[in-house]
N, C-alpha and C. Protein backbone atom coordinates (compact mmCIF):
# COMPACT_ATOMS: atom_id res chain seq x y z
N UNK A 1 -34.60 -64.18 31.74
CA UNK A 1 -33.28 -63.67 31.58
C UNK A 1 -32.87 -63.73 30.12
N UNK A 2 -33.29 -64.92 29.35
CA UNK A 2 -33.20 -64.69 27.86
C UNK A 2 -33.39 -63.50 27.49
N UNK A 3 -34.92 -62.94 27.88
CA UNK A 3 -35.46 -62.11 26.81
C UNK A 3 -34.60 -60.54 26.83
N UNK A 4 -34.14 -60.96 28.52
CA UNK A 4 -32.74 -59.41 28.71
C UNK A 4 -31.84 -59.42 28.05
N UNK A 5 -31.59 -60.71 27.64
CA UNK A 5 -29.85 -60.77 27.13
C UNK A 5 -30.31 -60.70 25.55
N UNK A 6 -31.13 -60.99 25.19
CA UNK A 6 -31.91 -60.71 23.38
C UNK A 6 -32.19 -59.40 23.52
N UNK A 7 -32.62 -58.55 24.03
CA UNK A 7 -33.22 -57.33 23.88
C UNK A 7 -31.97 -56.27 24.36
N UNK A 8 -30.78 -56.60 25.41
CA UNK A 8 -29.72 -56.18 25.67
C UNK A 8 -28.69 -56.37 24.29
N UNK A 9 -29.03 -57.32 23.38
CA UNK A 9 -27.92 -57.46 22.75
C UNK A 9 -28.34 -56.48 21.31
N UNK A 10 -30.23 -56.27 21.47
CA UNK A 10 -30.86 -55.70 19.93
C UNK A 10 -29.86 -54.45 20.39
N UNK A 11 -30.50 -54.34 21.94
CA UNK A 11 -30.35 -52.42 22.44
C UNK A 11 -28.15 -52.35 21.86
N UNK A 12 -27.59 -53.45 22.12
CA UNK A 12 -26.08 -53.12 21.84
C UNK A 12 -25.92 -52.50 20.11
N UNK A 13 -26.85 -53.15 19.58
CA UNK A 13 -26.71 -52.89 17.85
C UNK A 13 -27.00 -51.48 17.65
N UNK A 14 -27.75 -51.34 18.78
CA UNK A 14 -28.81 -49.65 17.97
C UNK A 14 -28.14 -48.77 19.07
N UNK A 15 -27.85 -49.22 20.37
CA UNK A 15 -27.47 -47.94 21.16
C UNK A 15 -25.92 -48.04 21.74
N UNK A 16 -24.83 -47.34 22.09
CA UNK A 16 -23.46 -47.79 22.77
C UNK A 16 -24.06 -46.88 24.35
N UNK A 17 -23.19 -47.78 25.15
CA UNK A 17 -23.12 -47.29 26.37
C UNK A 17 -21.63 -46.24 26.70
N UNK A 18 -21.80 -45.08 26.85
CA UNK A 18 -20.67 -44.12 27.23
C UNK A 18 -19.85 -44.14 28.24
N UNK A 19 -18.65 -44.06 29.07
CA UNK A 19 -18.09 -44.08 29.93
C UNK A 19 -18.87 -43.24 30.98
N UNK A 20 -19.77 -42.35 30.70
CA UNK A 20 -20.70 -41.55 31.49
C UNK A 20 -22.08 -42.33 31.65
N UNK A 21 -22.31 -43.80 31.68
CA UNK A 21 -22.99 -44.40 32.03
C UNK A 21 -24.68 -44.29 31.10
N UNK A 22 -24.33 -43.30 30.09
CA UNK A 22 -25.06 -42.94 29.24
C UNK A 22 -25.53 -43.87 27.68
N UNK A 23 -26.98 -44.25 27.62
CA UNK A 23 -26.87 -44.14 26.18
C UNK A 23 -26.59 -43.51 25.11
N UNK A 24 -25.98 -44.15 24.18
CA UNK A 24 -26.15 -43.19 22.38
C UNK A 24 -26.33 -44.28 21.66
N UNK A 25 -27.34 -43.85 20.88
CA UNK A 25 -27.54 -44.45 19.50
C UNK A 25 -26.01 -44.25 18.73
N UNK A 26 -26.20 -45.39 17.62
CA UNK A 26 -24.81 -45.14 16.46
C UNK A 26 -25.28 -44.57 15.56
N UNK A 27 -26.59 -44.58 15.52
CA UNK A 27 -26.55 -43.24 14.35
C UNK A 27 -26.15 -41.56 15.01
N UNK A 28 -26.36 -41.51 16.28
CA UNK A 28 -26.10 -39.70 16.87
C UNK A 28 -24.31 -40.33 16.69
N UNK A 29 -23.87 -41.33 17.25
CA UNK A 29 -22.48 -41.72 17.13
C UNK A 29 -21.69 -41.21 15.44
N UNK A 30 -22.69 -41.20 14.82
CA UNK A 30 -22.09 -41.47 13.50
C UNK A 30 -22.13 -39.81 12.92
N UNK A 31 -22.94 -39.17 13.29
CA UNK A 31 -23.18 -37.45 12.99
C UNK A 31 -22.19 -37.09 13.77
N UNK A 32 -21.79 -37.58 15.12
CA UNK A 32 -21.08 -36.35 16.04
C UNK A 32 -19.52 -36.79 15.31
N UNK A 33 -19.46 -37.92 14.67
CA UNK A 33 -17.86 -38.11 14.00
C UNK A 33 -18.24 -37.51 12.91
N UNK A 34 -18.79 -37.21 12.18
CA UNK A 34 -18.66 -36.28 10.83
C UNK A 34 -18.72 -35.21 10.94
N UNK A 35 -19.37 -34.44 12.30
CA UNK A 35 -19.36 -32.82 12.64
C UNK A 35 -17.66 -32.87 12.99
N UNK A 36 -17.24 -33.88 13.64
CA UNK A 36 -15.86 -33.74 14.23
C UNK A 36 -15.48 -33.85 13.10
N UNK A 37 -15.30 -34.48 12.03
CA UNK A 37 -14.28 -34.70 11.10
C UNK A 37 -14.31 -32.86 10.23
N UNK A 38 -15.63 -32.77 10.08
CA UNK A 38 -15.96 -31.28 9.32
C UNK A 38 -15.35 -30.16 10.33
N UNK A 39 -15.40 -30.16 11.67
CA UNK A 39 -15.12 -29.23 11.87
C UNK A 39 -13.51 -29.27 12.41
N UNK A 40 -12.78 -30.83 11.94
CA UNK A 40 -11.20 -31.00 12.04
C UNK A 40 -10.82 -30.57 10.50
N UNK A 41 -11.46 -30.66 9.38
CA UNK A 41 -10.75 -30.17 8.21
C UNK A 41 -11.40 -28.40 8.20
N UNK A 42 -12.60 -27.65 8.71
CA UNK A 42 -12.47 -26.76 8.68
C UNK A 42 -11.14 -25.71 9.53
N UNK A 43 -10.73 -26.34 10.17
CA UNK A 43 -9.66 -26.12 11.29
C UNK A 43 -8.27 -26.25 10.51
N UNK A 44 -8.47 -27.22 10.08
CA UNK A 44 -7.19 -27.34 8.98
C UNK A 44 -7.01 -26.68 7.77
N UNK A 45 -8.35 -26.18 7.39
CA UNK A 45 -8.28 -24.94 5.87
C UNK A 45 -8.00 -23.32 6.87
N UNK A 46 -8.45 -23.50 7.74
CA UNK A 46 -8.35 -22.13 8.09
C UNK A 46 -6.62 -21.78 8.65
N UNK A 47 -6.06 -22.84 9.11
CA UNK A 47 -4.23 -22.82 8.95
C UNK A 47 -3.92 -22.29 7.80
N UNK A 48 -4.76 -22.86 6.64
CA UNK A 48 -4.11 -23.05 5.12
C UNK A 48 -4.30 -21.79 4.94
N UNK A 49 -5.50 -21.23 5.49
CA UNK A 49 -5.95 -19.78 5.17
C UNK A 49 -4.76 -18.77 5.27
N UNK A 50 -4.65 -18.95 6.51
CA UNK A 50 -3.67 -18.10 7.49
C UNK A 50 -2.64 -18.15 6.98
N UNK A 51 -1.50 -19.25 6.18
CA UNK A 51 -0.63 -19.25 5.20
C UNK A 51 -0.50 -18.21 3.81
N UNK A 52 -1.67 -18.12 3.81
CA UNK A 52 -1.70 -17.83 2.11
C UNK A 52 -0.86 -16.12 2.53
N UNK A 53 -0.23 -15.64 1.63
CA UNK A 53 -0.91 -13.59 1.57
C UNK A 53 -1.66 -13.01 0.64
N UNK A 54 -1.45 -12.05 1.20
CA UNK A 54 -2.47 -11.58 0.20
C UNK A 54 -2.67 -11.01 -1.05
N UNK A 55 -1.41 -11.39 -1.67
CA UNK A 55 -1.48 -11.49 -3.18
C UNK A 55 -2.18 -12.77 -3.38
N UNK A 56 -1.59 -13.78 -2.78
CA UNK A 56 -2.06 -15.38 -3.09
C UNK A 56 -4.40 -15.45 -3.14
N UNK A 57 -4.23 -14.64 -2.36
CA UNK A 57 -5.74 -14.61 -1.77
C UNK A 57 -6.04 -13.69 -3.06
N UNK A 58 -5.90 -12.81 -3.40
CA UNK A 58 -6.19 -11.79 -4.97
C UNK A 58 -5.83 -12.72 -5.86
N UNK A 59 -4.77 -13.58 -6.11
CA UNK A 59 -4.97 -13.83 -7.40
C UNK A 59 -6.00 -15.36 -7.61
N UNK A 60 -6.32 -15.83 -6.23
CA UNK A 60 -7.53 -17.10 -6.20
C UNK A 60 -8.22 -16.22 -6.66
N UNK A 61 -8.88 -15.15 -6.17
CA UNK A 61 -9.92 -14.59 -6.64
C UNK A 61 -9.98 -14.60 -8.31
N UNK A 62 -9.04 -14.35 -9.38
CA UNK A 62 -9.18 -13.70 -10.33
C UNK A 62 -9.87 -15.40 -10.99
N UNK A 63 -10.00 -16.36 -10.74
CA UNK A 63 -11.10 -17.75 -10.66
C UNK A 63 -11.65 -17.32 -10.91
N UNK A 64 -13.00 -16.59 -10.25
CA UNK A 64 -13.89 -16.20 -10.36
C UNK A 64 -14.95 -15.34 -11.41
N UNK A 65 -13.70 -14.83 -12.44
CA UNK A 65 -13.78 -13.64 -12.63
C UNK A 65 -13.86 -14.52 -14.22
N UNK A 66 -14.77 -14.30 -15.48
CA UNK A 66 -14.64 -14.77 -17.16
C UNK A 66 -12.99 -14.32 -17.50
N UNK A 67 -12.77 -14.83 -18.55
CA UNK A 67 -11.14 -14.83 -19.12
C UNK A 67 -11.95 -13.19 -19.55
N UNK A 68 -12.34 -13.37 -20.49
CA UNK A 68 -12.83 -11.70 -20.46
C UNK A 68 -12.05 -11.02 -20.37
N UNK A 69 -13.00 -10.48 -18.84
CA UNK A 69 -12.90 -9.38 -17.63
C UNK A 69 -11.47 -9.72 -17.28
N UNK A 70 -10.90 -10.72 -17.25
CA UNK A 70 -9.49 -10.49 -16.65
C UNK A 70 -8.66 -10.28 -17.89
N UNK A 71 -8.60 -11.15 -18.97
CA UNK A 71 -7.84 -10.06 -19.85
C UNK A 71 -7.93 -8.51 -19.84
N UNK A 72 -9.54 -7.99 -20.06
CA UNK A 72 -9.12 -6.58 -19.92
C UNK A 72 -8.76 -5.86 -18.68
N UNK A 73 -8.89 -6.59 -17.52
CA UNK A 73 -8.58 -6.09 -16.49
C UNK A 73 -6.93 -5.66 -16.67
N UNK A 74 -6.30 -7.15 -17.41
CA UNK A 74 -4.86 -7.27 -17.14
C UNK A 74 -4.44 -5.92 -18.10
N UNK A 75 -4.84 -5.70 -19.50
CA UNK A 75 -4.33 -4.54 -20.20
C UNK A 75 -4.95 -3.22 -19.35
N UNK A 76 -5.46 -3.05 -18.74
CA UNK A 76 -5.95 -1.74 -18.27
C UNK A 76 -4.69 -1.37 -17.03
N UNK A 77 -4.54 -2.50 -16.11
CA UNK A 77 -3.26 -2.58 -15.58
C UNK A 77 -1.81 -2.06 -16.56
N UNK A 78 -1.67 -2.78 -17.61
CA UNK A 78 -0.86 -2.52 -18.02
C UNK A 78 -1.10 -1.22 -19.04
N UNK A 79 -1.70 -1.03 -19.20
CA UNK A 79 -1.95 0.26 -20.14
C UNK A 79 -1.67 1.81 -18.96
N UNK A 80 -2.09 1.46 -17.97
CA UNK A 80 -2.17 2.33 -16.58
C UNK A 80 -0.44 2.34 -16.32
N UNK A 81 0.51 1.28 -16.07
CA UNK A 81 1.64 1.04 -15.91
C UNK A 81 2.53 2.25 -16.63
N UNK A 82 2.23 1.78 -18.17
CA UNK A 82 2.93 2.42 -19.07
C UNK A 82 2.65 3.94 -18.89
N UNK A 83 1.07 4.65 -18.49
CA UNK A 83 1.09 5.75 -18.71
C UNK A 83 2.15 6.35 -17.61
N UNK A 84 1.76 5.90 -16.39
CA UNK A 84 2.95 6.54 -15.36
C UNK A 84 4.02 6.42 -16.17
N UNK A 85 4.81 5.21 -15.93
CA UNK A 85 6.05 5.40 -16.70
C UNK A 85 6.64 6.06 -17.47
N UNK A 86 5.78 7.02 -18.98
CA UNK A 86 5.84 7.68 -19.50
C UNK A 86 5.93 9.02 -18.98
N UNK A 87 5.05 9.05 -18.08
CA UNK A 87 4.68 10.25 -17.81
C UNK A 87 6.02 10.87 -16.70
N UNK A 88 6.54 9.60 -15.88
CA UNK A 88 7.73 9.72 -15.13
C UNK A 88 8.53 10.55 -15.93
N UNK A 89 9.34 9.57 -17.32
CA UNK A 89 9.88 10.33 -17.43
C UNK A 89 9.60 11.27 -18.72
N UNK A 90 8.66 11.94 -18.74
CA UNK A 90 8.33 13.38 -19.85
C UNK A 90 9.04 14.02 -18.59
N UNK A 91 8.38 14.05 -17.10
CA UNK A 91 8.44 15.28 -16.07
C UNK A 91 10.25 15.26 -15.80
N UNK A 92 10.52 13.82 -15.89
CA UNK A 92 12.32 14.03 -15.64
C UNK A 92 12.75 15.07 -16.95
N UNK A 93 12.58 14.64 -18.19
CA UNK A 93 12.94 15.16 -19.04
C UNK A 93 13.03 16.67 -19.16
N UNK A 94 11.68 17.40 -19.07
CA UNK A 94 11.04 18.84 -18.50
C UNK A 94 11.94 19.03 -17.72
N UNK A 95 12.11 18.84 -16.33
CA UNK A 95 13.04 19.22 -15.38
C UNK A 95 14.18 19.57 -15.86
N UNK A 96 14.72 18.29 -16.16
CA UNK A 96 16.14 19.35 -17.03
C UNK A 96 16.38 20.25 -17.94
N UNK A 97 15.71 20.10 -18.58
CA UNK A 97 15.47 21.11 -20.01
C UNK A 97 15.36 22.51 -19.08
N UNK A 98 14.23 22.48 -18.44
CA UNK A 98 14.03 24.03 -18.16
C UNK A 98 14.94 24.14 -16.91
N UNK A 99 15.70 23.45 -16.06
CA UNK A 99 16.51 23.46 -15.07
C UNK A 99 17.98 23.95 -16.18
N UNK A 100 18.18 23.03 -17.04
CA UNK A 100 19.19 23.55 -17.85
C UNK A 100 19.00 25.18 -18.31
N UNK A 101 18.32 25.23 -19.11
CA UNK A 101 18.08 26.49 -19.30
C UNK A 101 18.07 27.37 -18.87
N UNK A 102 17.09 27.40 -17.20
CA UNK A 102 17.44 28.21 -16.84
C UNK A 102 18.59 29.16 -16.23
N UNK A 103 19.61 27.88 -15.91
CA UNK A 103 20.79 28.07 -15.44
C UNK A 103 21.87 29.10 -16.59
N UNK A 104 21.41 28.43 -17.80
CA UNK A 104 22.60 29.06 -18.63
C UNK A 104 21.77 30.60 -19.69
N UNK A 105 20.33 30.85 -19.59
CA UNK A 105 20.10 31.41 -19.93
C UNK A 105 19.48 32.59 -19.08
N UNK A 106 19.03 32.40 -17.64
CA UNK A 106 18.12 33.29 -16.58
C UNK A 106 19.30 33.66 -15.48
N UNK A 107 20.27 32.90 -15.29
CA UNK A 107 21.43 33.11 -13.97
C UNK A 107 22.09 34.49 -14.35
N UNK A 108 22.39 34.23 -16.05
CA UNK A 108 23.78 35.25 -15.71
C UNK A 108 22.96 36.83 -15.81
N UNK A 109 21.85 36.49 -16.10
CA UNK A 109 21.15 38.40 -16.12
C UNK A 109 20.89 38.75 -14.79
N UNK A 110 20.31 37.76 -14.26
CA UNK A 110 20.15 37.75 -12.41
C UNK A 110 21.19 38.46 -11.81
N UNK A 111 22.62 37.45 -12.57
CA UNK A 111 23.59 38.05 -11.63
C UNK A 111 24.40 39.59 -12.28
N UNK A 112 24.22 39.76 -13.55
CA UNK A 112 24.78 41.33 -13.70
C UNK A 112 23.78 41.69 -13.38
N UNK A 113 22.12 41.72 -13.12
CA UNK A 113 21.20 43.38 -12.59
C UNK A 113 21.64 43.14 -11.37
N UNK A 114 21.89 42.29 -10.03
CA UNK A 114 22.70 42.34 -9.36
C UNK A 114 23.41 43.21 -8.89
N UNK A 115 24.67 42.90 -10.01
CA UNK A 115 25.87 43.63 -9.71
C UNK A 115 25.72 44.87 -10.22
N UNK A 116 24.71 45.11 -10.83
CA UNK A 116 24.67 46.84 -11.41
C UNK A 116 23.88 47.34 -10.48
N UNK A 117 22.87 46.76 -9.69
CA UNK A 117 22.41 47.09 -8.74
C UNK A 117 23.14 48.23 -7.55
N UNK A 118 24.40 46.88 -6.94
CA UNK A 118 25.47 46.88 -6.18
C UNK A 118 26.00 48.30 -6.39
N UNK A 119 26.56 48.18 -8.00
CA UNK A 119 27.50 49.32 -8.37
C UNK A 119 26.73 50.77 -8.41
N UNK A 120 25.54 50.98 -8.77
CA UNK A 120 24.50 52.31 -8.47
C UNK A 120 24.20 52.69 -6.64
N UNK A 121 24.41 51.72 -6.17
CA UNK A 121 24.32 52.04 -4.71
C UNK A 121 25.43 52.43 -4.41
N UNK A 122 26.97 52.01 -5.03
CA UNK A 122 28.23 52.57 -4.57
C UNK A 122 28.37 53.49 -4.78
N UNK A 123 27.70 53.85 -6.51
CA UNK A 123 27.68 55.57 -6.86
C UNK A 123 27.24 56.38 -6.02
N UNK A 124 26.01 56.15 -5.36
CA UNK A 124 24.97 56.98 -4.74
C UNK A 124 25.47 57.58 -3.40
N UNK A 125 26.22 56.32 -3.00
CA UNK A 125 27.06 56.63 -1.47
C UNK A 125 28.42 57.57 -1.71
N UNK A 126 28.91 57.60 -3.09
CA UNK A 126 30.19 58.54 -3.17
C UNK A 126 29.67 59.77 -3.64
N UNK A 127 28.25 59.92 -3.83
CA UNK A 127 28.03 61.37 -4.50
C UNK A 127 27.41 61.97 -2.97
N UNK A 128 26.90 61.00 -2.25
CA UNK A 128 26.27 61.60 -1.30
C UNK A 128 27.57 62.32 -0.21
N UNK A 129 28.54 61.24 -0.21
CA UNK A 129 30.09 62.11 0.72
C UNK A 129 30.00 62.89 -0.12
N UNK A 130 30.28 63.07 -1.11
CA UNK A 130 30.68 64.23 -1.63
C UNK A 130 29.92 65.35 -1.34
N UNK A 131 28.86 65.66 -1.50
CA UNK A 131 27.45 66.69 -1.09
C UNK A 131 28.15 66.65 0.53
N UNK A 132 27.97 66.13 0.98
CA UNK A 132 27.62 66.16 2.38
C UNK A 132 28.96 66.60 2.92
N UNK A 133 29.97 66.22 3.11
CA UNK A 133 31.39 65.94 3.35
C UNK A 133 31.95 64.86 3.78
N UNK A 134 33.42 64.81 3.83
CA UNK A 134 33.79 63.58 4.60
C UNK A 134 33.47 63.19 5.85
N UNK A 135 32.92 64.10 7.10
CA UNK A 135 33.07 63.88 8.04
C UNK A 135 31.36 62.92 8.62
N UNK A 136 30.71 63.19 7.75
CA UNK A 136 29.24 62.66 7.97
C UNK A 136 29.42 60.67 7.48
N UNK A 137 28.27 60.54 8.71
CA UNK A 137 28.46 59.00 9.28
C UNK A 137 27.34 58.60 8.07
N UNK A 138 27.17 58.12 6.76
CA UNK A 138 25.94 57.55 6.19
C UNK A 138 25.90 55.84 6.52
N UNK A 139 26.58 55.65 7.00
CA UNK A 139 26.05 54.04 7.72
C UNK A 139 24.76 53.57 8.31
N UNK A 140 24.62 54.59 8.85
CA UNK A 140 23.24 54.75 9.51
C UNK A 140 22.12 55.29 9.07
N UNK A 141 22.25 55.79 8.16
CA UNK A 141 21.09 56.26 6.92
C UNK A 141 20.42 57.59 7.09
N UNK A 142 21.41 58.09 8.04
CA UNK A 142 20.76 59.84 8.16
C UNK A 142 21.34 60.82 7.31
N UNK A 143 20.83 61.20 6.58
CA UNK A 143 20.78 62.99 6.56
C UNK A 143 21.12 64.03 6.97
């Protein structure tokens, strides 16, 4: 009975008994708490993940990247910025200019060929009573 209770007590050092009546060694004891611990902080970065947006997630990235490449990245951005901007407003500018213009220089001829238009069709209809006589219907465009 000694040699059970000596060899029961080596087997306690090297193996635990499980509530499932099972052996484990403390060394498998000691891996399955560090897979648990690894896969309790992978669990916990991937929350952190899920927090971030996605600017936050673009600008971790720019880490990665030599001061370099991100300086010129950053002026190409900004060089790109400015051209729109500029370019915004040349096209506002254009717009009015030729919106102005046209208003005060293209409207008012529009509107006298227009009205001389108007006034040659009124002629045409009083020469035609006249030819024809008063009693003829030209509303209707006959002859």
């Amino acid at each position: 009975m000694a040699a059970t209770s000596s060899s029961a007590s080596t087997a306690d050092s090297a193996t635990i008994r499980l509530p499932s009546n099972s052996l484990v060694s403390t060394d498998e004891l000691l891996l399955q708490g560090s897979t648990n611990k690894a896969k309790d902080q992978l669990e916990d970065n991937s929350d952190d993940e899920l927090d971030k947006t996605l600017a936050e997630k673009l600008w971790g990235l720019t880490e990665l990247f030599p001061e370099s490449v991100q300086t010129s990245a950053g002026a190409t951005f900004d060089l790109s910025l400015t051209v729109v901007w500029k370019t915004c407003w040349f096209s506002r500018e254009v717009l009015w200019i030729w919106t102005t213009s046209f208003m005060i220089l293209i409207l008012p001829v529009v509107f006298e060929m227009e009205k001389l238009q108007m006034e040659q069709q009124q002629q045409q209809l009083q020469q035609q009573k006249i030819l024809l006589g008063p009693n003829t219907d030209l509303s209707e465009g006959k002859i």
